[in-house]
Protein backbone atom coordinates (compact mmCIF):
# COMPACT_ATOMS: atom_id res chain seq x y z
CA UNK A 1 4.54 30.93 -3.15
CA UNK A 2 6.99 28.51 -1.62
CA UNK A 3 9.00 25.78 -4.17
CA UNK A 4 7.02 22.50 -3.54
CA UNK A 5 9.41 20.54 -2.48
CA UNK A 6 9.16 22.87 1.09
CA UNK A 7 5.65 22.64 1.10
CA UNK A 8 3.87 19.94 3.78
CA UNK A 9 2.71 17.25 2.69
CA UNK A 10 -1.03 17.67 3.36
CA UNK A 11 -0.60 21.15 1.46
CA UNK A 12 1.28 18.96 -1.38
CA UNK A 13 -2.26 16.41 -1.52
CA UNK A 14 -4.39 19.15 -2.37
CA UNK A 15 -2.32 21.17 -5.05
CA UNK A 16 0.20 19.04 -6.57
CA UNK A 17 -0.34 17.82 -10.18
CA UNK A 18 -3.20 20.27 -10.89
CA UNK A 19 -3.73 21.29 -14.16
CA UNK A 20 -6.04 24.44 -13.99
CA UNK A 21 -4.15 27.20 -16.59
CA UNK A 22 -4.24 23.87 -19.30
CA UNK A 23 -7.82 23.77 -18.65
CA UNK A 24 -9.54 26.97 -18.56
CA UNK A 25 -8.44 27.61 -14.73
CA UNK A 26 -10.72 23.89 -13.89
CA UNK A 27 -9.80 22.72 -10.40
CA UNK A 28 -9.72 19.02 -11.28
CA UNK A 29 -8.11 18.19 -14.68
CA UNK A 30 -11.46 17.01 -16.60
CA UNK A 31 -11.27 13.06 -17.33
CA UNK A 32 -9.64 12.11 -20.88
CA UNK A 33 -10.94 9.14 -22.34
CA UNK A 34 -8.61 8.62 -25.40
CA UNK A 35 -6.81 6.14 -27.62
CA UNK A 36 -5.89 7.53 -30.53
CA UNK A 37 -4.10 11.03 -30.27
CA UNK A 38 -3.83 13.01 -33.72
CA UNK A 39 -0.81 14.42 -35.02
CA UNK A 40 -0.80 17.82 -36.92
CA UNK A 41 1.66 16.98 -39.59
CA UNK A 42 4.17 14.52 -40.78
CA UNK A 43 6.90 16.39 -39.82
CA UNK A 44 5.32 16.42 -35.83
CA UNK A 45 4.65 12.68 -36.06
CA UNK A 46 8.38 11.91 -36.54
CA UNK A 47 9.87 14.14 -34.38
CA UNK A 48 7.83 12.71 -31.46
CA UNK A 49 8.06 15.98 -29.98
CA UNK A 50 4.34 15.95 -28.51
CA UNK A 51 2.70 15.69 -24.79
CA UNK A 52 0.83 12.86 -25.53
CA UNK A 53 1.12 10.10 -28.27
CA UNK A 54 -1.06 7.59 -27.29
CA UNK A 55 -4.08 6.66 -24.92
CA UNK A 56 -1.96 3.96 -23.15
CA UNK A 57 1.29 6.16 -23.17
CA UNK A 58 -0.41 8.87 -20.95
CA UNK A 59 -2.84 11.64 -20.79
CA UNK A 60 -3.46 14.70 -18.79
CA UNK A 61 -5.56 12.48 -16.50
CA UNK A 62 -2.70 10.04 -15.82
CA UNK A 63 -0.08 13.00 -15.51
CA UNK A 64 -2.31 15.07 -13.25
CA UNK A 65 -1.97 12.05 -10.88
CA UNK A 66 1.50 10.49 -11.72
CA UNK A 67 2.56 14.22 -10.53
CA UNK A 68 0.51 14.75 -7.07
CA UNK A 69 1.94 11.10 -6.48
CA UNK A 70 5.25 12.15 -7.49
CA UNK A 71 5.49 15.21 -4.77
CA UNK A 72 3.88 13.43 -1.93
CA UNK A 73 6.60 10.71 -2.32
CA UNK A 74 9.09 13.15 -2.86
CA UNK A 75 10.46 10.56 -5.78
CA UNK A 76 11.54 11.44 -9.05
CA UNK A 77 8.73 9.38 -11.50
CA UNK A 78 5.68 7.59 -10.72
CA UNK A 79 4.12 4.94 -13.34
CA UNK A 80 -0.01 4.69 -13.00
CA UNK A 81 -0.91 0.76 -12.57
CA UNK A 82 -4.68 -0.80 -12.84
CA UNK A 83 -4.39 -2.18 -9.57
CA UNK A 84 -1.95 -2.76 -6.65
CA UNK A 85 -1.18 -6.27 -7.75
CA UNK A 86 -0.23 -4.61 -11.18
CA UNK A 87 2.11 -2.71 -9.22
CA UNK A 88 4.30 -5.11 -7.22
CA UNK A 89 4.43 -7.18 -10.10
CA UNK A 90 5.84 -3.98 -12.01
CA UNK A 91 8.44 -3.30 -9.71
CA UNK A 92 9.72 -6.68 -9.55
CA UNK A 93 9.98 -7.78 -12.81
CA UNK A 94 12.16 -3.63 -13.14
CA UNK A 95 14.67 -5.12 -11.12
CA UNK A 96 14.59 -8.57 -11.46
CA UNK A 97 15.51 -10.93 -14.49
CA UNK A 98 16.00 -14.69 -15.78
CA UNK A 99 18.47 -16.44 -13.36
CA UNK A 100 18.39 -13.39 -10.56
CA UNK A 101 17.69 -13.58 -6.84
CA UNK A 102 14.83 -11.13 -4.95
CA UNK A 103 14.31 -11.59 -0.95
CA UNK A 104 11.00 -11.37 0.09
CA UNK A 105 9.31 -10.35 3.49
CA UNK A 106 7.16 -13.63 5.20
CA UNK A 107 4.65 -11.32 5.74
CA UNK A 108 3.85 -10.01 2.35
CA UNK A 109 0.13 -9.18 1.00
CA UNK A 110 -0.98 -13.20 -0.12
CA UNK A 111 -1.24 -12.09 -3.68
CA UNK A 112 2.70 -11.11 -3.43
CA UNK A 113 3.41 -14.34 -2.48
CA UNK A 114 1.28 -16.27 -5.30
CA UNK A 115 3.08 -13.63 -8.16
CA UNK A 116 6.28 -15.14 -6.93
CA UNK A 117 5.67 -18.72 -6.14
CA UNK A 118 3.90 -19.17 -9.13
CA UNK A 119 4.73 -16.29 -12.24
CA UNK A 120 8.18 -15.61 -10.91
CA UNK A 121 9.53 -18.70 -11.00
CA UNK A 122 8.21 -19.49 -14.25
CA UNK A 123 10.55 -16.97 -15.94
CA UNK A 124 13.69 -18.01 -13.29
CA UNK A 125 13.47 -15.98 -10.66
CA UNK A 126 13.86 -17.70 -7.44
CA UNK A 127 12.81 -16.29 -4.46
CA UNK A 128 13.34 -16.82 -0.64
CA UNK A 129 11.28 -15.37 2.28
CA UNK A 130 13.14 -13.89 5.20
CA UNK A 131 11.73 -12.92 8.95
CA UNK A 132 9.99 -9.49 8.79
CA UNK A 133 12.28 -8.75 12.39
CA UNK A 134 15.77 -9.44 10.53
CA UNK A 135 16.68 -5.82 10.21
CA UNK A 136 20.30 -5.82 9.70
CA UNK A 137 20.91 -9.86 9.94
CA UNK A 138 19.57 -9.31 6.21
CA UNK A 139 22.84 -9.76 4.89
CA UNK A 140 23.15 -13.29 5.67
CA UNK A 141 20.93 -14.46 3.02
CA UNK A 142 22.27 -12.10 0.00
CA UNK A 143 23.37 -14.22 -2.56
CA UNK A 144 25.87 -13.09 -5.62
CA UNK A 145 22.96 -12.68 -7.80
CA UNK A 146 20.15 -11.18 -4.90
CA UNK A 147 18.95 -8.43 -6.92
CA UNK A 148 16.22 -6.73 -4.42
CA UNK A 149 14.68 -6.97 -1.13
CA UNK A 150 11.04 -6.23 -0.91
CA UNK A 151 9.68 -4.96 2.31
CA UNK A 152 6.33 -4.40 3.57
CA UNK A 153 5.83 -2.72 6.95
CA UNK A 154 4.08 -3.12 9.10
CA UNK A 155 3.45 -6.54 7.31
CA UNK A 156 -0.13 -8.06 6.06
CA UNK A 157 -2.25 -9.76 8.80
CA UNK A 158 -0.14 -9.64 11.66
CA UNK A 159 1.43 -5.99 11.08
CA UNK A 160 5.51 -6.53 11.77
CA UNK A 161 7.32 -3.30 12.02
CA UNK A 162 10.41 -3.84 9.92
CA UNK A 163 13.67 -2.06 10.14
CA UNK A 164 13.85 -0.32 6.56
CA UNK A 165 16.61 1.92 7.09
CA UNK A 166 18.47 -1.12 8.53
CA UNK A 167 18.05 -3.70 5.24
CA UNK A 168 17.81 -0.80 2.51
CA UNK A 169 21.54 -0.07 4.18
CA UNK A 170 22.77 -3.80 4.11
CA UNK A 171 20.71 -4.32 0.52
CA UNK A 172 22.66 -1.46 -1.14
CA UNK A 173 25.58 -2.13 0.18
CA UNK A 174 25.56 -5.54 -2.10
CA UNK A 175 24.10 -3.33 -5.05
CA UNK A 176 20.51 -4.65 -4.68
CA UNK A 177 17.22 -2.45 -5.09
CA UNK A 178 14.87 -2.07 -2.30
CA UNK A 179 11.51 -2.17 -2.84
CA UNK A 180 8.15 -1.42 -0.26
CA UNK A 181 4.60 -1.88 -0.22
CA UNK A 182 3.62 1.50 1.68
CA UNK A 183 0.02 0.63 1.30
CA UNK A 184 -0.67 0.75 5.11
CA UNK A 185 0.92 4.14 6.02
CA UNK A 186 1.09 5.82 2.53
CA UNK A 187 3.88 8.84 1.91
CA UNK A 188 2.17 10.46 4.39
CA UNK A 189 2.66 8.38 7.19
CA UNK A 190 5.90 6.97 6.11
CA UNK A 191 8.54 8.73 3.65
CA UNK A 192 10.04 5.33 1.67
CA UNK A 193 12.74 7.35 -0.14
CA UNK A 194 14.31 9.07 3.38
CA UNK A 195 14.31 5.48 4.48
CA UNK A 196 16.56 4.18 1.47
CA UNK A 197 13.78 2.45 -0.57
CA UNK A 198 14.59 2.84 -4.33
CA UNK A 199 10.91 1.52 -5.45
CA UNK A 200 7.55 2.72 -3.36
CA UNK A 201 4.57 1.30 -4.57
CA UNK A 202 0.90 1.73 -3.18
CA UNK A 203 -2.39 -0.52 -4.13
CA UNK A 204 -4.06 2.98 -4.66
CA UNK A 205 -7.30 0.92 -4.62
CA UNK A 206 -7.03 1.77 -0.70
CA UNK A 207 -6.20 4.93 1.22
CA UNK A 208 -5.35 6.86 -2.00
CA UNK A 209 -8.80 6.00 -3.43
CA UNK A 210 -10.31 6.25 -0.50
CA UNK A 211 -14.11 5.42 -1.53
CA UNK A 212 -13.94 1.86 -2.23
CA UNK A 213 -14.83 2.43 -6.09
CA UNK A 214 -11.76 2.05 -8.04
CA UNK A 215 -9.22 -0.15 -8.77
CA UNK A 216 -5.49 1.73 -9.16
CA UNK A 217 -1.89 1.14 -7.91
CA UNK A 218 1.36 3.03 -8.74
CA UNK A 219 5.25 2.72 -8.68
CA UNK A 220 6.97 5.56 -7.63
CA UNK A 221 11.22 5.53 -8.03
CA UNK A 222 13.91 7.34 -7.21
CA UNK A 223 16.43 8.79 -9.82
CA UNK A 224 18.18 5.92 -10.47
CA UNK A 225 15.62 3.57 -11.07
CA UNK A 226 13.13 5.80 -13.34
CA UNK A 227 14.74 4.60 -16.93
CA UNK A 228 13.95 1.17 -15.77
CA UNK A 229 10.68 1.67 -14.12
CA UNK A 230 9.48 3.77 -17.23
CA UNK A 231 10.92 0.99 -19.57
CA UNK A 232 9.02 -2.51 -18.15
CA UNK A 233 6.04 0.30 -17.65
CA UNK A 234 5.64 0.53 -21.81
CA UNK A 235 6.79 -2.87 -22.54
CA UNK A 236 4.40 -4.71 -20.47
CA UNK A 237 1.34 -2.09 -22.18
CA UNK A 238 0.00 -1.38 -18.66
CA UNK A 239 -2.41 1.74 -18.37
CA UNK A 240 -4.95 2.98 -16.55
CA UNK A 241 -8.02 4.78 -17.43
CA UNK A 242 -8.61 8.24 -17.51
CA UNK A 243 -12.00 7.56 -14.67
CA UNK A 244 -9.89 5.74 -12.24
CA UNK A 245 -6.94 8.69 -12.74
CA UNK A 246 -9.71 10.71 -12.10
CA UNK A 247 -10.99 8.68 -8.81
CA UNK A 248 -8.07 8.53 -7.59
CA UNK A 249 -7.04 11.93 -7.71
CA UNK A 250 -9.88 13.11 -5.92
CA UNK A 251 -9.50 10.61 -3.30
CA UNK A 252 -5.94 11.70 -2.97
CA UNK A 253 -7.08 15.64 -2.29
CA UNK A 254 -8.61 14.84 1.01
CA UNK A 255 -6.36 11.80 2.21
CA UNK A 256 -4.70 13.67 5.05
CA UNK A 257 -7.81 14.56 7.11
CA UNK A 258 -9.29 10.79 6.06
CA UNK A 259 -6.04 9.18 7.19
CA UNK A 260 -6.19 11.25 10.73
CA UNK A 261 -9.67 9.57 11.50
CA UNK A 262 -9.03 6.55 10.66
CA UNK A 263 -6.24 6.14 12.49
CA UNK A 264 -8.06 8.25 15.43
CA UNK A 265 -10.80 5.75 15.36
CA UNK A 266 -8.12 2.65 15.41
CA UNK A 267 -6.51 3.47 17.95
CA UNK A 268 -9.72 3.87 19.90
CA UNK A 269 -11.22 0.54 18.91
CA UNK A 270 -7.67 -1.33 19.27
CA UNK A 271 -7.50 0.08 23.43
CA UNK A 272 -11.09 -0.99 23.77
CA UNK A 273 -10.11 -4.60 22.77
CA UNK A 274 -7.50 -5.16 24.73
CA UNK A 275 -9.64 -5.04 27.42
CA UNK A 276 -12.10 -7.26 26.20
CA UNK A 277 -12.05 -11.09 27.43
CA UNK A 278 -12.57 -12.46 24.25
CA UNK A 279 -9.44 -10.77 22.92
CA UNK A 280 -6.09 -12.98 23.24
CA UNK A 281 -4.21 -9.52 21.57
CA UNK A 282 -3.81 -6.72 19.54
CA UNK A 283 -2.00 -6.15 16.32
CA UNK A 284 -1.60 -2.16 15.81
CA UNK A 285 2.05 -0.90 16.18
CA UNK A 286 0.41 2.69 17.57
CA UNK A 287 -0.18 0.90 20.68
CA UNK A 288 2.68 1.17 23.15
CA UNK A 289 2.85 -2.41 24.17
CA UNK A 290 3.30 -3.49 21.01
CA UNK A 291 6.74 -5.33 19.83
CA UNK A 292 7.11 -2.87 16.76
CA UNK A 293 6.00 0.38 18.33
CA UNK A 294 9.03 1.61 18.92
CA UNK A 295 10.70 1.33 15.52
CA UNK A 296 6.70 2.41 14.47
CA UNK A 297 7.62 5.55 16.56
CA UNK A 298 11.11 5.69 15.25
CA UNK A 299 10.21 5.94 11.20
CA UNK A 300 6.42 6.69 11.18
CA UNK A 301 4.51 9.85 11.58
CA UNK A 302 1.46 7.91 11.83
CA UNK A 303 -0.91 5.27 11.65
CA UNK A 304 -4.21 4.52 10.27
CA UNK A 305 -7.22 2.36 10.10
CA UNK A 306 -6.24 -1.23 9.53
CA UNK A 307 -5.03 -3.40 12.38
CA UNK A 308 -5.23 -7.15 13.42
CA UNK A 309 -6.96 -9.13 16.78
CA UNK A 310 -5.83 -12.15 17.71
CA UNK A 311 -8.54 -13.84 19.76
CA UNK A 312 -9.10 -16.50 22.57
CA UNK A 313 -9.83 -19.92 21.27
CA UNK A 314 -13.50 -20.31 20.50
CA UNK A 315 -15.89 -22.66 18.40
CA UNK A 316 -16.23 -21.49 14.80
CA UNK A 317 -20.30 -21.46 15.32
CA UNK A 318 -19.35 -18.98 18.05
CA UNK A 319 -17.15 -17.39 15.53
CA UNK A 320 -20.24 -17.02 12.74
CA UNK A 321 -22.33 -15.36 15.16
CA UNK A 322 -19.83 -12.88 16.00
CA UNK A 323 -19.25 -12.34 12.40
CA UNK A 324 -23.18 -12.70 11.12
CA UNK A 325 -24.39 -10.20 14.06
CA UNK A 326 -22.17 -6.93 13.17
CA UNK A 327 -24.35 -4.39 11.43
CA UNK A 328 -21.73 -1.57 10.60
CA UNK A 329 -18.83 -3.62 10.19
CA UNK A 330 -19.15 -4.95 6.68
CA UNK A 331 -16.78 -8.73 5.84
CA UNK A 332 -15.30 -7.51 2.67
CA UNK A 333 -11.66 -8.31 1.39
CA UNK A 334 -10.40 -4.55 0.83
CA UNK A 335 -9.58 -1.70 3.26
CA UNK A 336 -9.14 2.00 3.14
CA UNK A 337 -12.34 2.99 2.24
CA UNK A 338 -14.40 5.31 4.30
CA UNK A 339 -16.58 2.58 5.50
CA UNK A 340 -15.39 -0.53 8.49
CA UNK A 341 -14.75 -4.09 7.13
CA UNK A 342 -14.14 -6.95 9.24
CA UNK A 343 -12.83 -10.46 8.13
CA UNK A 344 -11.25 -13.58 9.18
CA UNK A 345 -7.80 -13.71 8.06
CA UNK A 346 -5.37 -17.13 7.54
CA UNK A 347 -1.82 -17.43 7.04
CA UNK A 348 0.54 -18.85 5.11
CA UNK A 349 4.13 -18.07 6.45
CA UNK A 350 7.50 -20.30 5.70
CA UNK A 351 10.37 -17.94 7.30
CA UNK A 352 8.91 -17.09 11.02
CA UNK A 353 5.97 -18.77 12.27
CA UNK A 354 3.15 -16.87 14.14
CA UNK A 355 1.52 -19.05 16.25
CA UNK A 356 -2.10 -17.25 16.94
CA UNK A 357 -3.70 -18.10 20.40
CA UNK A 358 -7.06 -18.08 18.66
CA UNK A 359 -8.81 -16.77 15.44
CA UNK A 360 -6.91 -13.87 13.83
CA UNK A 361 -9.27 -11.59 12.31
CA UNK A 362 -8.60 -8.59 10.17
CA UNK A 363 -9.92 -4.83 10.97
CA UNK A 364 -10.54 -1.78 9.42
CA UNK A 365 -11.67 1.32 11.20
CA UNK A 366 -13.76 3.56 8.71
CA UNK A 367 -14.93 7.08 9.50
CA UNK A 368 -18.04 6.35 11.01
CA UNK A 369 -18.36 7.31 14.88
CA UNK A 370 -16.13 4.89 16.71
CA UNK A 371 -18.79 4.68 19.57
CA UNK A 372 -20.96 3.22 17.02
CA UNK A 373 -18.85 0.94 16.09
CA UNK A 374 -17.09 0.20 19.26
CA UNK A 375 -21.29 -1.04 20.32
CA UNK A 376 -21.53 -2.69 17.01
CA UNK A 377 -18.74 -4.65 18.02
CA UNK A 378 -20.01 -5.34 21.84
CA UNK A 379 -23.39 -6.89 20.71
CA UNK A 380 -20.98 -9.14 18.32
CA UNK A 381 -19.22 -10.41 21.31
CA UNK A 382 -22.48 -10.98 23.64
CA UNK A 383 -23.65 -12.78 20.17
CA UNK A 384 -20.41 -14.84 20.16
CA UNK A 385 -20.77 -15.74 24.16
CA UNK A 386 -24.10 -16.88 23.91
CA UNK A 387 -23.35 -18.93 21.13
CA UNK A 388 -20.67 -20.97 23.33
């Protein structure tokens, strides 16, 4: 059989980090719900020379997954998180300390924003928000004591295509650690480490979990930023159970084919909008008129279900019966399950304005039939008209 590391990726999803010859020649590596591990001896105890020492250190259910993550990233370590939140803050607070400097996208998931506005600078980290388009012009704003530049591309709400390759160049250049949320196009859409990002990290709760039952993030790091990963990992006591390992795990088996419909099915819905009057524009960097598809085309090999719609001013009782009427599309604040969610969004942005024509709303294709959902959505704009 060929060494991993050649194998593709969607081969890598369905083998990687199995465990059958420790369990009996088991497909999946059975769920291990465990605090207390038991040591055979003294002499075993103090040499520390075991697998497993304790429930929140690690089990076979955490290293089943921390390993399939781990080859489809192509890192060198991944850290298991209890939620994608969990996650950012992790690889933050690895990098960053009392008195240092990080430089944050505008468009950033909300939360990110809140963790930093509020926890960060509690502890002296000061942060400043830079234009998702900066690319290279990154280096203007790198202070003595910048310690990292978080990207997230395309960006929350209004999906920005940023230039990683461009500000992971400039970042390292001045010694700082670059960090991504690859939530939208996961490792298999987008390879963070061949793009110079030293920290990937993934709100597993999404495309990785894929059912919409499980709450789960990760950090995944190159070589030179494991010890420190692994060390604010253990101090800070974070863990995940062995179910959710579990749930995710399975979800991560089948995300290449679930990742090809729902990005099948976006791309479908997105073209029908555009031609639809009540649509002002479409946020999906797959399309070709968009501003980012061409550095989309550039670094991506993908792109999946979640995309925004700006639409033509209307009244917000027009709005509700758009919203009330849809039957398949549920309003739900997640995405990357295998069902469609739909749901206002508002922004808060200080670097680069985005000045929205209309109401922005949020959109996730699921893996129902997009002709379904593409009528679903028709009798919500006849509702919205009529309501006018």
């Amino acid at each position: 059989m060929a060494d991993e590391k050649d194998l593709k990726k969607e081969t890598r999803a369905v083998h990687a980090g199995r465990m059958s010859a420790e369990h009996f020649g088991m497909v999946n590596t059975p769920v291990y719900r465990a605090s207390t591990i038991l040591y055979p001896d003294l002499a075993t105890l103090e040499s520390g020379k075991v697998p497993y020492i304790y429930g929140r250190r690690g089990t076979p259910s955490s290293q089943s997954l921390e390993d399939a993550v781990t080859a489809l990233e192509g890192g060198a370590r991944t850290v298991i998180c209890s939620s994608g939140l969990n996650a950012i803050a992790l690889a933050i607070l690895s990098v960053c300390n009392a008195g240092d400097h990080l430089l944050m996208v505008d468009s950033c998931y909300a939360p990110t924003r809140t963790f930093c506005d509020k926890t960060l600078s509690r502890f002296g980290v000061e942060t400043t928000y830079y234009d998702p388009l900066i690319g290279s012009e990154i280096k203007t704003l790198f202070r003595p004591n910048t310690k990292a530049v978080f990207c997230e591309s395309p960006g929350s709400l209004t999906f920005e295509v940023q230039d990683v390759p461009a500000i992971a160049a400039a970042a390292h250049v001045r010694g700082a650690s670059v960090l991504l949320d690859n939530t939208w196009a996961t490792p298999l859409y987008f390879n963070a480490f061949a793009h110079g990002v030293d920290l990937s990290i993934q709100a597993a709760t999404k495309y990785v979990g894929g059912h919409a039952d499980v709450m789960i993030g990760y950090v995944c790091a190159n070589e030179s930023h494991v010890a420190r990963l692994l060390q604010t990992h253990h101090d800070l006591g974070l863990y995940a159970s062995g179910d959710d390992c579990f749930l995710a795990l399975r979800g991560l088996r089948t995300i290449p084919v679930r990742l090809a419909r729902h990005g099948e099915t976006a791309l479908k819905l997105a073209r029908w909008l555009q031609a639809w009057q009540e649509v002002s524009r479409v946020l999906y960097p797959a399309l070709e008129d968009d501003p980012g598809h061409e550095i989309w085309k550039r670094d991506f090999t993908g792109a999946t279900g979640l995309f925004g719609v700006v639409l033509k001013p209307v009244p917000h009782k027009a709005l509700a019966a758009f919203f009330d009427s849809l039957k398949l599309f549920g309003m739900g604040f997640s995405w990357g399950g295998y069902e469609s969610l739909i749901v206002p969004s508002k922004l808060h942005r200080t670097a680069r304005s985005f000045d929205a024509e209309g109401p922005l709303i949020r959109i996730h294709a699921g893996l129902e039939d997009p002709e379904d959902l593409i009528a679903d959505l028709e009798h919500g704009f006849a509702q919205m008209k009529a309501a006018q």
